[in-house]
Protein backbone atom coordinates (compact mmCIF):
# COMPACT_ATOMS: atom_id res chain seq x y z
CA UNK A 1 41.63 168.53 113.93
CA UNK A 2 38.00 167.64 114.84
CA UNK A 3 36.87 166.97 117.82
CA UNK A 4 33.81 165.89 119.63
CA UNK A 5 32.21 167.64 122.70
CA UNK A 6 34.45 165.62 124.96
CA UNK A 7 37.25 167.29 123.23
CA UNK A 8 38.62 163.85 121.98
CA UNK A 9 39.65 164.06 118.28
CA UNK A 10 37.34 162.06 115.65
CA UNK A 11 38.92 159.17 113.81
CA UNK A 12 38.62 159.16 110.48
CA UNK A 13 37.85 155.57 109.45
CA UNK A 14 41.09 154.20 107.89
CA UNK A 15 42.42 155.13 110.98
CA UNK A 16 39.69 153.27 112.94
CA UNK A 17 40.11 150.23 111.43
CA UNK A 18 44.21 150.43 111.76
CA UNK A 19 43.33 150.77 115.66
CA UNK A 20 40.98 147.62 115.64
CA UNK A 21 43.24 145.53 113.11
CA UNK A 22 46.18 146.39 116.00
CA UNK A 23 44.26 145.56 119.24
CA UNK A 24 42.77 142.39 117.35
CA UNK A 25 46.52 140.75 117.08
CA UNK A 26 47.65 141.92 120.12
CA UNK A 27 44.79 140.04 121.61
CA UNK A 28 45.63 137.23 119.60
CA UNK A 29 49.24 136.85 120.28
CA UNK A 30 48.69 137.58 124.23
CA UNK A 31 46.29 134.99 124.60
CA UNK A 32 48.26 132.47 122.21
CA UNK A 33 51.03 132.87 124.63
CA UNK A 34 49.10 132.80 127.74
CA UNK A 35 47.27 129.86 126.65
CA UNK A 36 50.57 127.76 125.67
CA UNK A 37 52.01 128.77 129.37
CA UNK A 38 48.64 127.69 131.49
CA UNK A 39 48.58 124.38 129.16
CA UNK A 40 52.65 123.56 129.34
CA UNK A 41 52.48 124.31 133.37
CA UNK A 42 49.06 122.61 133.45
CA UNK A 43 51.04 119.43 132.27
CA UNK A 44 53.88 119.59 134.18
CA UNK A 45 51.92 120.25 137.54
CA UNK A 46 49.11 117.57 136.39
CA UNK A 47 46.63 120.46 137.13
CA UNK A 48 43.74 119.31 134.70
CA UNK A 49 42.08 123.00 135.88
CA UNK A 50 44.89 125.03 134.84
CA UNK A 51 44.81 123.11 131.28
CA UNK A 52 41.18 123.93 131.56
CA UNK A 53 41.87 127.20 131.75
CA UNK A 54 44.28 127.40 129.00
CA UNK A 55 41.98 126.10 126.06
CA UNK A 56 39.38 128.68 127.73
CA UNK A 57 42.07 131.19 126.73
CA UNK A 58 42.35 129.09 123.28
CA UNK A 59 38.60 130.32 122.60
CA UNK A 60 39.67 134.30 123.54
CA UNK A 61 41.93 133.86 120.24
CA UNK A 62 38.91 132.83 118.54
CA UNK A 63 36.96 136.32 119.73
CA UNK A 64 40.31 138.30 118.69
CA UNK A 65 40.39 136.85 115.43
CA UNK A 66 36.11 137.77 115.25
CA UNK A 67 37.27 141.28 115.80
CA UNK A 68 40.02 141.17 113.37
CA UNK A 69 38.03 139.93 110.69
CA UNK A 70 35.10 141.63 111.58
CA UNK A 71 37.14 144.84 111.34
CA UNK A 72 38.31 144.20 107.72
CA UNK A 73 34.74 143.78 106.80
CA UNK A 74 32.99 146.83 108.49
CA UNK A 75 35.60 149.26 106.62
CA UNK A 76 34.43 148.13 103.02
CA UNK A 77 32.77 150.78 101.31
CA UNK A 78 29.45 150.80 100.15
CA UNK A 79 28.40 148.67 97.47
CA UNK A 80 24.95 147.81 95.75
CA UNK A 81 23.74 145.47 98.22
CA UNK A 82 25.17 147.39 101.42
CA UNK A 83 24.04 150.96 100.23
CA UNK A 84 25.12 152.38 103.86
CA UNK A 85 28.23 150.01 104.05
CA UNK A 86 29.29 147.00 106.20
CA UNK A 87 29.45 148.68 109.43
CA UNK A 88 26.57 146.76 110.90
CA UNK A 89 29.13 143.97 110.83
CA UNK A 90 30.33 144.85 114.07
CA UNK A 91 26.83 144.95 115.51
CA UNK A 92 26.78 141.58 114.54
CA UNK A 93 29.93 139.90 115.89
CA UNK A 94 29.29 142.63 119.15
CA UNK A 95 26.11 139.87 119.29
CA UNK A 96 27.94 136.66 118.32
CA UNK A 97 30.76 137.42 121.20
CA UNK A 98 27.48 138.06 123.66
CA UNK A 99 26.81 134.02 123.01
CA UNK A 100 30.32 133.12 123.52
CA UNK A 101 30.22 135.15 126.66
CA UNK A 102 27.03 133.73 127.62
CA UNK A 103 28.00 129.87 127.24
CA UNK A 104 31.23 130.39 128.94
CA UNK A 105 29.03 131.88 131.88
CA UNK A 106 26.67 129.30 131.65
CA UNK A 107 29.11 126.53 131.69
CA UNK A 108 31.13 127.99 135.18
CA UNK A 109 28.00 127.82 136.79
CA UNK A 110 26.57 124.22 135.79
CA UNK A 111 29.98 123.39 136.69
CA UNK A 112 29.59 124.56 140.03
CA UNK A 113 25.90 123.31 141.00
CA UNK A 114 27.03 120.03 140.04
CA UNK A 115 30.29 120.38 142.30
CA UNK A 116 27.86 121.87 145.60
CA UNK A 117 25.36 118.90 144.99
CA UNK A 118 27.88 115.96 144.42
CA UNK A 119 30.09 117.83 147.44
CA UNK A 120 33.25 117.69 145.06
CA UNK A 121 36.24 119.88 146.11
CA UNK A 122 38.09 121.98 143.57
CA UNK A 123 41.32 120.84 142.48
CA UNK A 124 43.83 122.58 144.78
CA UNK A 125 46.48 124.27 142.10
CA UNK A 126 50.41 123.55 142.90
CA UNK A 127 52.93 126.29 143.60
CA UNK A 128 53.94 126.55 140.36
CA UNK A 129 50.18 126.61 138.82
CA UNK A 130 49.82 129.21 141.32
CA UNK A 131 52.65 131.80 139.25
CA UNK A 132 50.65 130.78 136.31
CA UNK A 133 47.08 132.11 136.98
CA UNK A 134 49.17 135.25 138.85
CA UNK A 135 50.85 136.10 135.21
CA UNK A 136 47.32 135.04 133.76
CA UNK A 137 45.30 137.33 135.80
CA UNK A 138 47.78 140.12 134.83
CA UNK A 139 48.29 139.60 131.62
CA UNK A 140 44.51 139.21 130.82
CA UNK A 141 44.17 142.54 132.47
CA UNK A 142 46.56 143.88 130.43
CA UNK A 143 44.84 142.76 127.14
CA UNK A 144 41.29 143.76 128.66
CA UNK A 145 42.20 147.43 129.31
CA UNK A 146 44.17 147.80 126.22
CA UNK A 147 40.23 146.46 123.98
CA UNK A 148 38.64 148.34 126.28
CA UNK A 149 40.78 151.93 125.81
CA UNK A 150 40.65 151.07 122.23
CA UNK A 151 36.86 150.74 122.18
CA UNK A 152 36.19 153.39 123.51
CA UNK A 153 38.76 155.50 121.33
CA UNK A 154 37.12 154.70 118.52
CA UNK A 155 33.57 154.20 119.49
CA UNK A 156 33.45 150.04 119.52
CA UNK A 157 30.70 147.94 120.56
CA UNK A 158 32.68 145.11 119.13
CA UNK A 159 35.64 145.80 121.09
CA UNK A 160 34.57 146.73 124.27
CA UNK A 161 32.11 143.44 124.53
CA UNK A 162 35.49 141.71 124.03
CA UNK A 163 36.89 143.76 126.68
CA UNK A 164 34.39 142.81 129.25
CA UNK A 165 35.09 139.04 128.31
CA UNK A 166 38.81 138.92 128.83
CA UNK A 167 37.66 140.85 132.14
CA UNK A 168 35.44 138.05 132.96
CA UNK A 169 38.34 135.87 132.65
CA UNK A 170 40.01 137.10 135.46
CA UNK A 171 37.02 136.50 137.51
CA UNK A 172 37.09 133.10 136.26
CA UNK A 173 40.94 133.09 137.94
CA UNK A 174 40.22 135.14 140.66
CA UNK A 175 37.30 132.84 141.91
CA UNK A 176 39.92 129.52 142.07
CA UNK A 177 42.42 131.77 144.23
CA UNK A 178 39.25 132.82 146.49
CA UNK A 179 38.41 129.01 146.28
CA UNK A 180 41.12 127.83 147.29
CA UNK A 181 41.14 130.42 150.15
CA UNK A 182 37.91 129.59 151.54
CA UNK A 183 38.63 125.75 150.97
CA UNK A 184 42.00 125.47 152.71
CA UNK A 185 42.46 128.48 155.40
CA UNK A 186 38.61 128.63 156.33
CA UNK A 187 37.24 125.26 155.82
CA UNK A 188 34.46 126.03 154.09
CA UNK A 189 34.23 124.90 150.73
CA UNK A 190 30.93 125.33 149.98
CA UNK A 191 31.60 128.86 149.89
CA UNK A 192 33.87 128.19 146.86
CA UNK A 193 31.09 126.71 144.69
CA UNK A 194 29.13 129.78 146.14
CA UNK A 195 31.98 132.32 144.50
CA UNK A 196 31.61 130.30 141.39
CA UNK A 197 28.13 130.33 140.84
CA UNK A 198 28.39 134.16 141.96
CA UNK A 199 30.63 134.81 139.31
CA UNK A 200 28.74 133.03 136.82
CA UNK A 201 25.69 134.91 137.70
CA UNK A 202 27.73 137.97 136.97
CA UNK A 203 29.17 136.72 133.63
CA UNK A 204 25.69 135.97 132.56
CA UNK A 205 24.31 139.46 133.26
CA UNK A 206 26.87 140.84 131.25
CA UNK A 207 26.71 138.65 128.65
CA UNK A 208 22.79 139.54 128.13
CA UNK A 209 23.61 143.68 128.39
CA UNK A 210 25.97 143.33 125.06
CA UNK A 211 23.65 141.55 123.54
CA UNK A 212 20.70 143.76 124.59
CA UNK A 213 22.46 146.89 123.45
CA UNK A 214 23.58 145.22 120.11
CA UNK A 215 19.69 144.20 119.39
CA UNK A 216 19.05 147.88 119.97
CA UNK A 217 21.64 148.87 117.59
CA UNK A 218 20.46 146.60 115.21
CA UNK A 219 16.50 147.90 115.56
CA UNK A 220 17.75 151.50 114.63
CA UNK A 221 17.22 152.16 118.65
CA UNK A 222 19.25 155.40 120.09
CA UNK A 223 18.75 155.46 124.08
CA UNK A 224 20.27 159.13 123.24
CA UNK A 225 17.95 161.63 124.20
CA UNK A 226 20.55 164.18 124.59
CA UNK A 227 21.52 164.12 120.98
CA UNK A 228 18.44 164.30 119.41
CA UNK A 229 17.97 167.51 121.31
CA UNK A 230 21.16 168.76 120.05
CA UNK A 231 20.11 167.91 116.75
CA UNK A 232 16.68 170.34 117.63
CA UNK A 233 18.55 172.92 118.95
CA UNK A 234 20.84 172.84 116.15
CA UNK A 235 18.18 172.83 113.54
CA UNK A 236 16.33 175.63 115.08
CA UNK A 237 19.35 178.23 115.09
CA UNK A 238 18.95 178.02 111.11
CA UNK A 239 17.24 181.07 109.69
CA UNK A 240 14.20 180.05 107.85
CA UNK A 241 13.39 176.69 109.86
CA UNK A 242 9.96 175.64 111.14
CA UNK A 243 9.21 172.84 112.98
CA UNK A 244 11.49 170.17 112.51
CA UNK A 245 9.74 167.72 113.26
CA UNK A 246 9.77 163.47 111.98
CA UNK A 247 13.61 163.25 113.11
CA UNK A 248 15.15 159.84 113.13
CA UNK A 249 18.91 159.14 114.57
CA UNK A 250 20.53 155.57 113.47
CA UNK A 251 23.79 154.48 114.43
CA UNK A 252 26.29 152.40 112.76
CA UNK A 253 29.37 152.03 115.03
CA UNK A 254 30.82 154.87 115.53
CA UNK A 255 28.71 157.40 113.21
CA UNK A 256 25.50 158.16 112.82
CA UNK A 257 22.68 158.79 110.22
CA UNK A 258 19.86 161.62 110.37
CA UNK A 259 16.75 162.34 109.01
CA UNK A 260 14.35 165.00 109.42
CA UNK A 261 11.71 167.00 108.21
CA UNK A 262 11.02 170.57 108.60
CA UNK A 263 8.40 173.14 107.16
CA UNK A 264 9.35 176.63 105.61
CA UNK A 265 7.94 179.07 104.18
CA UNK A 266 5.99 178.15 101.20
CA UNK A 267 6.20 180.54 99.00
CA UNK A 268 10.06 180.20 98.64
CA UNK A 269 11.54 179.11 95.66
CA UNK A 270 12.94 175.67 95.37
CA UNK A 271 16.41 176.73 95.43
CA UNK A 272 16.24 178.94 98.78
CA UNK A 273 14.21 175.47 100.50
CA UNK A 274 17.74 173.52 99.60
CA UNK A 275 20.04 176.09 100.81
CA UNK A 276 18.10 175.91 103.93
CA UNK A 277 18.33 172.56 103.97
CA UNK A 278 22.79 172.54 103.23
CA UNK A 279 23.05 175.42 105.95
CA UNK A 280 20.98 172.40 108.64
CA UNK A 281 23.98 169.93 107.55
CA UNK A 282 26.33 171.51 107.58
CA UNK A 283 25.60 173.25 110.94
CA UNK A 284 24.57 169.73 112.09
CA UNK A 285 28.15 168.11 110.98
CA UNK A 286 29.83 171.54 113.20
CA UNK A 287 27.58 170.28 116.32
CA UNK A 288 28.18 166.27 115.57
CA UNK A 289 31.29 165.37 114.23
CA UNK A 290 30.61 161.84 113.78
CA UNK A 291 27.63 162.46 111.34
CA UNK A 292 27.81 160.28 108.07
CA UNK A 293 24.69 161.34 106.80
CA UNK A 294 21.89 163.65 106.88
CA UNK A 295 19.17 163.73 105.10
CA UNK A 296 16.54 166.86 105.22
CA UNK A 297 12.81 166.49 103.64
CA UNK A 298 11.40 170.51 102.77
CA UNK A 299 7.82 171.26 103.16
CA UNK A 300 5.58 173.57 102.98
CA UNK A 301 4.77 175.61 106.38
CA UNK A 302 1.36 174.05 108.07
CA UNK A 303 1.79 170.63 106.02
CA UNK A 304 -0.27 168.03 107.46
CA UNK A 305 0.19 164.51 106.40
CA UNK A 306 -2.24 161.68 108.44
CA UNK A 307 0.53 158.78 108.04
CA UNK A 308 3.81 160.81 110.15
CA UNK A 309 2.96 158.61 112.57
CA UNK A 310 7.41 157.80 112.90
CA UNK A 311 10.02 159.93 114.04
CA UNK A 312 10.67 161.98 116.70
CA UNK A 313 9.00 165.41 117.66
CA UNK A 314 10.20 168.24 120.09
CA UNK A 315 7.11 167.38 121.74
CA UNK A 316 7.82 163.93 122.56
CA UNK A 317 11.22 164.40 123.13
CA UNK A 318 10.07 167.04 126.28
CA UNK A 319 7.57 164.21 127.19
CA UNK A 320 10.21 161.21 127.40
């Protein structure tokens, strides 16, 4: 079996999309049923917060059923328009879920402003909406560590960003119980609008690192330093290699795509240049399991060309 350097094995992509298709409905059908159980308790208690809190839970289907979907599309192989595949699909919905994080966010702390300036109290939940946001808090945590593991399993963007918003979600709980501690035993509530905005503040700055990392993703950026050295080191071991040099990493989910250029000796034949070139990929695919593609340009040793002005160099690599 293959595995990568943190001796975890390399899933092959059927098998990636099997893991996201099962993590997507078991996200579905654990916030389905925690969002029927807040809303049915919600009514009986008259706790308009805790029904609040259930269609909040309502909208965590709708990210599970992004990823499932999402999923389905990012396995299709390429076709004419999508030469490299779908794959940046899950850049994309790793973006749309950092909105949907970011308005939630947004909305707990309006929410609270308005309650510190107008001096409104938060509802105080009954005994029995108590058990529910208890079995909410744990189940959520559940569901968030199971998108999270499975994330990183299988190298997910997608999945982890809807990891970190079920885990926001038991902030969101957390914050009422802390509420209704400062509120009640300390007599203090303006320290619960406080939490809330706190929390908020939080949500937001999460929100704004998925969707910073999936803008990098999406401008071919690699804050990776480490592998474009191994890809240097790599390249350099092959006999008959000189200066690799113009070497761009891009990443689609979990693999990644290389291109480089490197000078030999000129006066080989066309045929030796190209086995050159099959001995850097397939050393390259030994070093980096998760390659999908690599891509080597042969020239001639000294070749200067006035427009390389892409790519990265061993030179600017020590620099950075």
């Amino acid at each position: 079996m293959v595995k990568r350097e943190d001796n975890a094995p390399v899933i092959d992509q059927k098998q990636r999309e099997r893991i996201i298709k099962r993590t997507s409905w078991i996200g579905i059908l654990g916030n389905t049923i925690l969002s029927g159980l807040k809303i049915t308790i919600g009514v009986i208690s008259g706790s308009f917060a805790l029904i609040g809190d259930g269609l909040d839970s309502l909208t965590d289907v709708l990210t599970s059923s992004i990823t499932l979907f999402t999923g389905a599309i990012s396995s299709k192989p390429p076709d004419l328009e999508h030469p490299y595949g779908h794959a940046r699909a899950e850049t994309i919905a790793t973006k749309l879920l950092s909105f949907i994080i970011f308005f939630a966010g947004a909305e707990l702390g309006i929410t609270a402003v308005k309650q510190l300036i107008a001096h409104e109290l938060r509802e105080t939940p009954s005994p029995i909406a108590f058990i529910a946001i208890g079995i909410s808090i744990v189940g959520k945590i559940l569901l968030a560590l199971n998108k999270f593991r499975a994330g990183e399993r299988v190298n997910s963007s997608m999945l982890i960003a809807d990891a970190k918003n079920m885990k926001n979600d038991v902030y969101i709980s957390l914050s009422v119980l802390v509420g209704v501690f400062f509120t009640i035993i300390l007599k203090m509530p303006i320290l619960d609008s406080i939490t809330t905005i706190v929390v908020s503040l939080w949500i937001l700055k999460s929100a704004f690192e998925i969707f910073s990392e999936a803008s990098s993703e999406l401008m071919d950026g690699l804050d990776r330093p480490d592998l474009y050295d191994k890809v240097f080191r790599t390249t350099r071991m092959v006999p008959g290699v000189i200066n690799p040099h113009k070497t761009r990493i891009r990443k689609l989910n979990n693999v990644y795509i290389i291109d480089m250029d490197i000078e030999v000796d000129g006066s080989l034949t066309v045929a030796q240049g190209h086995e050159i070139a099959i001995n850097i990929e397939t050393a390259l695919r030994v070093a980096i399991p998760e390659i999908f593609d690599v891509t080597i340009h042969i020239e001639p040793e000294g070749n200067i060309e006035a427009y390389e002005n892409f790519g990265v160099t061993e030179d600017l690599l020590m620099k950075e």
